[in-house]
N, C-alpha and C. Protein backbone atom coordinates (compact mmCIF):
# COMPACT_ATOMS: atom_id res chain seq x y z
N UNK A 1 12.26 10.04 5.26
CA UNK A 1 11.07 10.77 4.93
C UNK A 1 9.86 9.84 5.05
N UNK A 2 8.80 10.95 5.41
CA UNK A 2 7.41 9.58 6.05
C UNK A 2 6.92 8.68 4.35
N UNK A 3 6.77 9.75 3.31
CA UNK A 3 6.30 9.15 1.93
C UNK A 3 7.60 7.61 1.85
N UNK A 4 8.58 7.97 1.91
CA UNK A 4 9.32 6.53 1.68
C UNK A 4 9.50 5.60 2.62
N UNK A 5 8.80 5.53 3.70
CA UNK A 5 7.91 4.72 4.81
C UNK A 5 7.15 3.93 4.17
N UNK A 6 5.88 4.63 4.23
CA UNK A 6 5.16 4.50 3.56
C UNK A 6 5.16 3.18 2.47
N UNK A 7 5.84 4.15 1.83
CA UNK A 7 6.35 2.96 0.18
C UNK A 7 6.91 1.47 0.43
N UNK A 8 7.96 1.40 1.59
CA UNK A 8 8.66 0.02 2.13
C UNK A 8 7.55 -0.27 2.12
N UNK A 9 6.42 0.11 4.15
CA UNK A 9 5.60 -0.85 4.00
C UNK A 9 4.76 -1.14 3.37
N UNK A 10 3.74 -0.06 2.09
CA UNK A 10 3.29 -1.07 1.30
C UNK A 10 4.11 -2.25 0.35
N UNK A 11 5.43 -1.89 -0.10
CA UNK A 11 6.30 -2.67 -0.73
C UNK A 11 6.04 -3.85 0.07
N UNK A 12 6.37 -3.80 1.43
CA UNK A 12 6.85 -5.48 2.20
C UNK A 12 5.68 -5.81 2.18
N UNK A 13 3.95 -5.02 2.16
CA UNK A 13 2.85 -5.70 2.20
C UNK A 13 2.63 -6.56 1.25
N UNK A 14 2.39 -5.79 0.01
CA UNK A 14 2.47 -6.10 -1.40
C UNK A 14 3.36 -7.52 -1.42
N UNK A 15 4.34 -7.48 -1.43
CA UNK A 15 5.09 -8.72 -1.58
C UNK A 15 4.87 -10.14 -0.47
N UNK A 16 4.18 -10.26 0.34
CA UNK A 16 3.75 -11.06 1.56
C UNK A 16 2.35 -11.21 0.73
N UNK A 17 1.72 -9.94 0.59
CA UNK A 17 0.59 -10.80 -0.12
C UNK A 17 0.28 -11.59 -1.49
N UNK A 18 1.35 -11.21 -2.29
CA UNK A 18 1.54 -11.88 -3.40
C UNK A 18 1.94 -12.91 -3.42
N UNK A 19 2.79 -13.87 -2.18
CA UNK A 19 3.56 -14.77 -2.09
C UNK A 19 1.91 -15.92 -1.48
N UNK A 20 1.01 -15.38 -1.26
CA UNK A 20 -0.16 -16.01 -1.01
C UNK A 20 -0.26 -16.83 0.34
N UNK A 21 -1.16 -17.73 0.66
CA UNK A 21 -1.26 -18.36 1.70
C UNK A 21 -0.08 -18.80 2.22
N UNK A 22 0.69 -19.60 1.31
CA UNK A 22 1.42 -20.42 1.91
C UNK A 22 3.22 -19.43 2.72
N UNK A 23 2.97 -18.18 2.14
CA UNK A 23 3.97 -17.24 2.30
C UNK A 23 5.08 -16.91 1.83
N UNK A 24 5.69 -16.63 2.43
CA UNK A 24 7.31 -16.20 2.18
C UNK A 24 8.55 -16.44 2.51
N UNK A 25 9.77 -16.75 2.70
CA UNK A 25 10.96 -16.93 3.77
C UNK A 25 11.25 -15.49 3.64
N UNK A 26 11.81 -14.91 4.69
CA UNK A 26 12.67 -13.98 4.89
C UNK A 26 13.86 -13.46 3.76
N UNK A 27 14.50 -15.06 3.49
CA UNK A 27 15.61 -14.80 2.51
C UNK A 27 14.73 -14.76 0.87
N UNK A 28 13.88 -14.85 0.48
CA UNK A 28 13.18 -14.65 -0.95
C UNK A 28 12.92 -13.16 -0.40
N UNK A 29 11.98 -12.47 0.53
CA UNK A 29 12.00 -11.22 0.48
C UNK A 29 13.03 -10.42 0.59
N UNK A 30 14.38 -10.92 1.08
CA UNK A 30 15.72 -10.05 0.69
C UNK A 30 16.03 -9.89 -0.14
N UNK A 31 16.17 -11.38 -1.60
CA UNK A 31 15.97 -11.08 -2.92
C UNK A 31 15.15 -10.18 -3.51
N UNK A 32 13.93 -9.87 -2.91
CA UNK A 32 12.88 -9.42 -4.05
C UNK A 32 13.53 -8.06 -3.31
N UNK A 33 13.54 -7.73 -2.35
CA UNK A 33 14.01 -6.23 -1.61
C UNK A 33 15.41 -5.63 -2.49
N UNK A 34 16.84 -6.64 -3.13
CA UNK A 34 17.44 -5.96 -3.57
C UNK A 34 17.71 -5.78 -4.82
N UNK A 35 16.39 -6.64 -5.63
CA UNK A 35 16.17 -6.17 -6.81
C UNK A 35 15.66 -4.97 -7.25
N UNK A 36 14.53 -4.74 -6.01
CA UNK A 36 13.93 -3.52 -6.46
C UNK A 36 14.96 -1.84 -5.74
N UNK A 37 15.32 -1.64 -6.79
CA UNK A 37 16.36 -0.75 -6.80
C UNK A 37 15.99 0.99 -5.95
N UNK A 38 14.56 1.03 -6.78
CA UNK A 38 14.10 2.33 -6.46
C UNK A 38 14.06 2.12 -4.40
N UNK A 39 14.10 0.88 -3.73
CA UNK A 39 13.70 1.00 -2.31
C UNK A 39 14.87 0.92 -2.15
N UNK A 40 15.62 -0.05 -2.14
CA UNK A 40 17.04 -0.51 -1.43
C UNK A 40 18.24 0.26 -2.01
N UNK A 41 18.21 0.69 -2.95
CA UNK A 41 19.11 1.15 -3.37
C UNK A 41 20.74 0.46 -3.77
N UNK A 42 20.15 -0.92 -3.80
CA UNK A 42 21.29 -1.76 -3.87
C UNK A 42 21.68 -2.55 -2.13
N UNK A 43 21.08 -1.99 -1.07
CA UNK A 43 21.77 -2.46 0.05
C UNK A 43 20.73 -3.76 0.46
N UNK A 44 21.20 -4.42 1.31
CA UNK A 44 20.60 -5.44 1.83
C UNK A 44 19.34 -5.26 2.78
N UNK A 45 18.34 -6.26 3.15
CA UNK A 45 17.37 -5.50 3.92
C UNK A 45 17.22 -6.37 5.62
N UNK A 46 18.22 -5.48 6.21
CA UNK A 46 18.43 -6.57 7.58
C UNK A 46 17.05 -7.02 7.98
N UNK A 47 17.32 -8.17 8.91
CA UNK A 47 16.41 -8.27 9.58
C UNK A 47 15.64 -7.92 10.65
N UNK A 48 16.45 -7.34 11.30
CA UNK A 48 16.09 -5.99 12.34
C UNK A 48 15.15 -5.26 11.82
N UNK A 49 15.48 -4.60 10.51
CA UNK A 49 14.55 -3.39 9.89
C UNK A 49 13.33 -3.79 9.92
N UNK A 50 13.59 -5.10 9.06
CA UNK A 50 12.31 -6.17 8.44
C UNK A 50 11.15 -6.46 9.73
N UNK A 51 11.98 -6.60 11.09
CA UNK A 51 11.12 -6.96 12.23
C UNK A 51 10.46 -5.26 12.58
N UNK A 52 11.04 -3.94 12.50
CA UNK A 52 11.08 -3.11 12.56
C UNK A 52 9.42 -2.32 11.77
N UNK A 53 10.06 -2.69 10.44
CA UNK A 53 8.99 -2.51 9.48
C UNK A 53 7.37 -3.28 9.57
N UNK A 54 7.51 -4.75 9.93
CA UNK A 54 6.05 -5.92 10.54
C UNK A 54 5.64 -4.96 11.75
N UNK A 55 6.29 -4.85 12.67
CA UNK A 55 5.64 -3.24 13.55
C UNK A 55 4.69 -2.47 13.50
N UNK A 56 5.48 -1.97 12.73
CA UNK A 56 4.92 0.06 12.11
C UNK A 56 3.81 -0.58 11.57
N UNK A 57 3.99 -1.70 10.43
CA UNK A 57 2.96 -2.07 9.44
C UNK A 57 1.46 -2.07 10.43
N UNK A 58 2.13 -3.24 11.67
CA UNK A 58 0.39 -3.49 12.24
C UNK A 58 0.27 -2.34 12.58
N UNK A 59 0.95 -1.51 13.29
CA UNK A 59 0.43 0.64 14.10
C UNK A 59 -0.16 0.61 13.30
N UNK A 60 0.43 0.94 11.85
CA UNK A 60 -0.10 1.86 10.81
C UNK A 60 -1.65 1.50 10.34
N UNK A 61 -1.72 0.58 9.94
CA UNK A 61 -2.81 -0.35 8.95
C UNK A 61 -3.38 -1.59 9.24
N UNK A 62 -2.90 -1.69 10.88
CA UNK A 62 -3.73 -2.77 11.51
C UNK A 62 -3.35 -4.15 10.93
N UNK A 63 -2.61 -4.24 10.33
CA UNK A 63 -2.36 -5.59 9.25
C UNK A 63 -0.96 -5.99 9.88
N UNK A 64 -1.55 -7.78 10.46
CA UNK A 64 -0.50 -8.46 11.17
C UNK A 64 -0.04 -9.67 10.27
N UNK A 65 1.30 -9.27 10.03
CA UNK A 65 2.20 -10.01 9.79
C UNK A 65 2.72 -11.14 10.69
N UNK A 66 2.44 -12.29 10.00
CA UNK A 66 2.94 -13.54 10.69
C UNK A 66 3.81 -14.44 10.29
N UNK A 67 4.35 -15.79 11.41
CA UNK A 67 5.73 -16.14 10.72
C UNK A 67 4.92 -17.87 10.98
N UNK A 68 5.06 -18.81 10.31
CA UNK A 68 4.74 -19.97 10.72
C UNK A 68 6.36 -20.93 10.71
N UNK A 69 6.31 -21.12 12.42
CA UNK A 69 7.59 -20.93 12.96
C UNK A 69 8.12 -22.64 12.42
N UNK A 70 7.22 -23.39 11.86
CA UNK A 70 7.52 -24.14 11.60
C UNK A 70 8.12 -24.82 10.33
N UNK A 71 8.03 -23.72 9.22
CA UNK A 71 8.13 -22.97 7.92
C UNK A 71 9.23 -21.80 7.64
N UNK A 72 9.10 -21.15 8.77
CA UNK A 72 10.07 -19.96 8.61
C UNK A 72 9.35 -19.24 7.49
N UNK A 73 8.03 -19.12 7.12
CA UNK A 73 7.45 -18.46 6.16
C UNK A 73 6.36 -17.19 6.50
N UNK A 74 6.47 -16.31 6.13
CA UNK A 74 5.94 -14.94 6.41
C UNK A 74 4.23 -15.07 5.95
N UNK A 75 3.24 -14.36 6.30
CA UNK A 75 2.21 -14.35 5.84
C UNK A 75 1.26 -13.23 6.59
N UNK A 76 0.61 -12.94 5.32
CA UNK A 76 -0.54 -12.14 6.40
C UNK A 76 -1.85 -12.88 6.56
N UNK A 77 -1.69 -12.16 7.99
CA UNK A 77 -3.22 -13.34 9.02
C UNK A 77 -4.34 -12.61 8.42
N UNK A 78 -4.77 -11.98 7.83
CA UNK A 78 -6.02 -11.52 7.63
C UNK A 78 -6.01 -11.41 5.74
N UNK A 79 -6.00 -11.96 5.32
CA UNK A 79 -5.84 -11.47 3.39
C UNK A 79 -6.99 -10.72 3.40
N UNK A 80 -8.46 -11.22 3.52
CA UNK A 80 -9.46 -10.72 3.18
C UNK A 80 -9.39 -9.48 4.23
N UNK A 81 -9.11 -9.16 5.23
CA UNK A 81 -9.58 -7.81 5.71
C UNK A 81 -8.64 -6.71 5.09
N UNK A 82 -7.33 -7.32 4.16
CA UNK A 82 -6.32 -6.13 3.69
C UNK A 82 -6.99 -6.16 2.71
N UNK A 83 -7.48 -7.37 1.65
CA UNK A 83 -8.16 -6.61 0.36
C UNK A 83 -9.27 -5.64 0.80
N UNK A 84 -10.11 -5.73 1.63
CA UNK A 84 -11.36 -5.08 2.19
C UNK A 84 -10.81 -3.60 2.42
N UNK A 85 -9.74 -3.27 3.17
CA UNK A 85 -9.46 -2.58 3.28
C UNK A 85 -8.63 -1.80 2.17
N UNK A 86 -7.89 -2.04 0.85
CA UNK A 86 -7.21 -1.69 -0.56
C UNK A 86 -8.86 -1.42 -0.66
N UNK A 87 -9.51 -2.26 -1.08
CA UNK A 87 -10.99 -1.37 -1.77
C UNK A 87 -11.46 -0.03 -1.34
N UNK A 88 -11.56 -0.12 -0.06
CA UNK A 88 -12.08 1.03 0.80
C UNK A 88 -11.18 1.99 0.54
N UNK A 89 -10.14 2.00 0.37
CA UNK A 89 -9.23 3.09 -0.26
C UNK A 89 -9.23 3.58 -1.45
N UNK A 90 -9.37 2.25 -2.53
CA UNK A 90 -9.16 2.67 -4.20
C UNK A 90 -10.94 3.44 -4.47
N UNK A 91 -11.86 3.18 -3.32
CA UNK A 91 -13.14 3.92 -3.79
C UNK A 91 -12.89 5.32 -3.10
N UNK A 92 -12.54 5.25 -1.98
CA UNK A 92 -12.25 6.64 -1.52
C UNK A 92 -11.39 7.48 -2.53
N UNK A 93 -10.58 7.15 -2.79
CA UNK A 93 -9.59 7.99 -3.67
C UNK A 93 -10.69 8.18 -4.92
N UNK A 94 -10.88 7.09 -5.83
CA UNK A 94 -12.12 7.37 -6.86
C UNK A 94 -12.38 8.81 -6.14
N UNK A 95 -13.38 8.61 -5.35
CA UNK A 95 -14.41 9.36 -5.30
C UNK A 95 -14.17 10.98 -4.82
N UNK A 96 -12.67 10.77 -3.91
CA UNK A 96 -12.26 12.59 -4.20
C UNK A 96 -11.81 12.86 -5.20
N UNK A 97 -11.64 12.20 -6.04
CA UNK A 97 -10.78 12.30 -7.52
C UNK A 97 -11.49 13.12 -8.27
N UNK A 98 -12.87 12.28 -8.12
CA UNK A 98 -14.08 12.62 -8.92
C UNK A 98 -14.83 14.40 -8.34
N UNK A 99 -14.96 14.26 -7.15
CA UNK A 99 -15.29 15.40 -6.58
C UNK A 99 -14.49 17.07 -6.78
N UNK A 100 -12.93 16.34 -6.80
CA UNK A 100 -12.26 17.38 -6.98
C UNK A 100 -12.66 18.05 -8.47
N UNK A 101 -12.57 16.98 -9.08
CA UNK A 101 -12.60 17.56 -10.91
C UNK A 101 -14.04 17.98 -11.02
N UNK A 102 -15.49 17.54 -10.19
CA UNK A 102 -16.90 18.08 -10.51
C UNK A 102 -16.42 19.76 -9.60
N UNK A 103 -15.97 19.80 -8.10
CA UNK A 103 -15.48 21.55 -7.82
C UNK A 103 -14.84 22.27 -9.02
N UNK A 104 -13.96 21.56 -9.35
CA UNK A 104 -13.34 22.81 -10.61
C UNK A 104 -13.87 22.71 -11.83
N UNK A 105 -14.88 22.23 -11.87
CA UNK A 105 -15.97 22.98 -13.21
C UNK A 105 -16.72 24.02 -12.79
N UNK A 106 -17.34 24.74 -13.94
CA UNK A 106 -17.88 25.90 -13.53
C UNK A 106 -19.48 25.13 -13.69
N UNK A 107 -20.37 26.13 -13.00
CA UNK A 107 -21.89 25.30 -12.72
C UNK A 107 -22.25 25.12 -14.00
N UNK A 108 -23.05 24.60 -14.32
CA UNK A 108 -23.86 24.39 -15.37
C UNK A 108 -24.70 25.70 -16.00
N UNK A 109 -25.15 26.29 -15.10
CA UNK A 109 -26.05 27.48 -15.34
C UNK A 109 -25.04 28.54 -15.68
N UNK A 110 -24.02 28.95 -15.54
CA UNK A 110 -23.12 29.87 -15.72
C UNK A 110 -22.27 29.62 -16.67
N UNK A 111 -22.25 28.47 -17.38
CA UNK A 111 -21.62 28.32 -19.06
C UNK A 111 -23.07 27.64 -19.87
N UNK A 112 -24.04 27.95 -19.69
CA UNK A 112 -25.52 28.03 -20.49
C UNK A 112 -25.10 29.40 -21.63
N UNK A 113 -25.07 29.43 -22.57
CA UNK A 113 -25.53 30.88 -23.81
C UNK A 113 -26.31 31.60 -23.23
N UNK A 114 -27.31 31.27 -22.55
CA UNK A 114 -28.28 32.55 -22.45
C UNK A 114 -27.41 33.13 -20.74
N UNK A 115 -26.71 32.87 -20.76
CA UNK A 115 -26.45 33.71 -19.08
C UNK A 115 -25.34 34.05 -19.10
N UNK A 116 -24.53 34.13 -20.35
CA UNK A 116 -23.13 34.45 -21.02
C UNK A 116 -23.26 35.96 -21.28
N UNK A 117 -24.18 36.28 -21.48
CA UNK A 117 -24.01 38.27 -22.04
C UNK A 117 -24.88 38.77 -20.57
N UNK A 118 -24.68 38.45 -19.34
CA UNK A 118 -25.24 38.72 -18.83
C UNK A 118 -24.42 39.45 -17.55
């Protein structure tokens, strides 16, 4: 299903960016992948998928995942353009949030007393 897409790759984002500059190995994100129960469900997270998933991620959200081959450590090449981009989202959402709940009030002038017996 596309929603539990979705969820991996922010999951594998989330976790690459938390691991910070210096990154990740592959085998710490398999740990953190089969702890979290609600994604893996207990199974392992090949590496196929994992190369599979760095993919979709850049299609999806433009956000390139990198390996510093000399490290074997994961990282994302852009931090500041993914936070830039989480903001631009958490205000967008705000702001239909907000819009939706100002549509489903009734106007102002039409719950006034004087326009109630009218």
């Amino acid at each position: 299903m596309i929603v539990d897409k979705i969820r991996r790759y922010v999951w594998l984002l989330d976790t690459i960016y938390r691991a910070g500059e210096d990154g990740i190995t592959f085998d710490e994100i398999t740990l953190k992948w089969q702890r979290y129960d609600l994604l893996s469900e207990g199974k392992a997270y090949p590496k196929r998928t994992f190369e599979q998933h760095k993919e979709e991620i850049q299609e999806t959200f433009n956000v390139e995942i990198c390996c510093d081959r000399r490290t074997n450590r994961y990282y994302i090449s852009d931090r500041e353009e993914l936070r830039n981009q989480s903001q631009r989202f958490s205000s967008r959402r705000n702001t239909s949030a907000y819009q939706l709940q100002r549509s489903q009030e009734k106007p102002p002038l039409l719950t006034s007393s004087r326009y109630q017996n009218r």
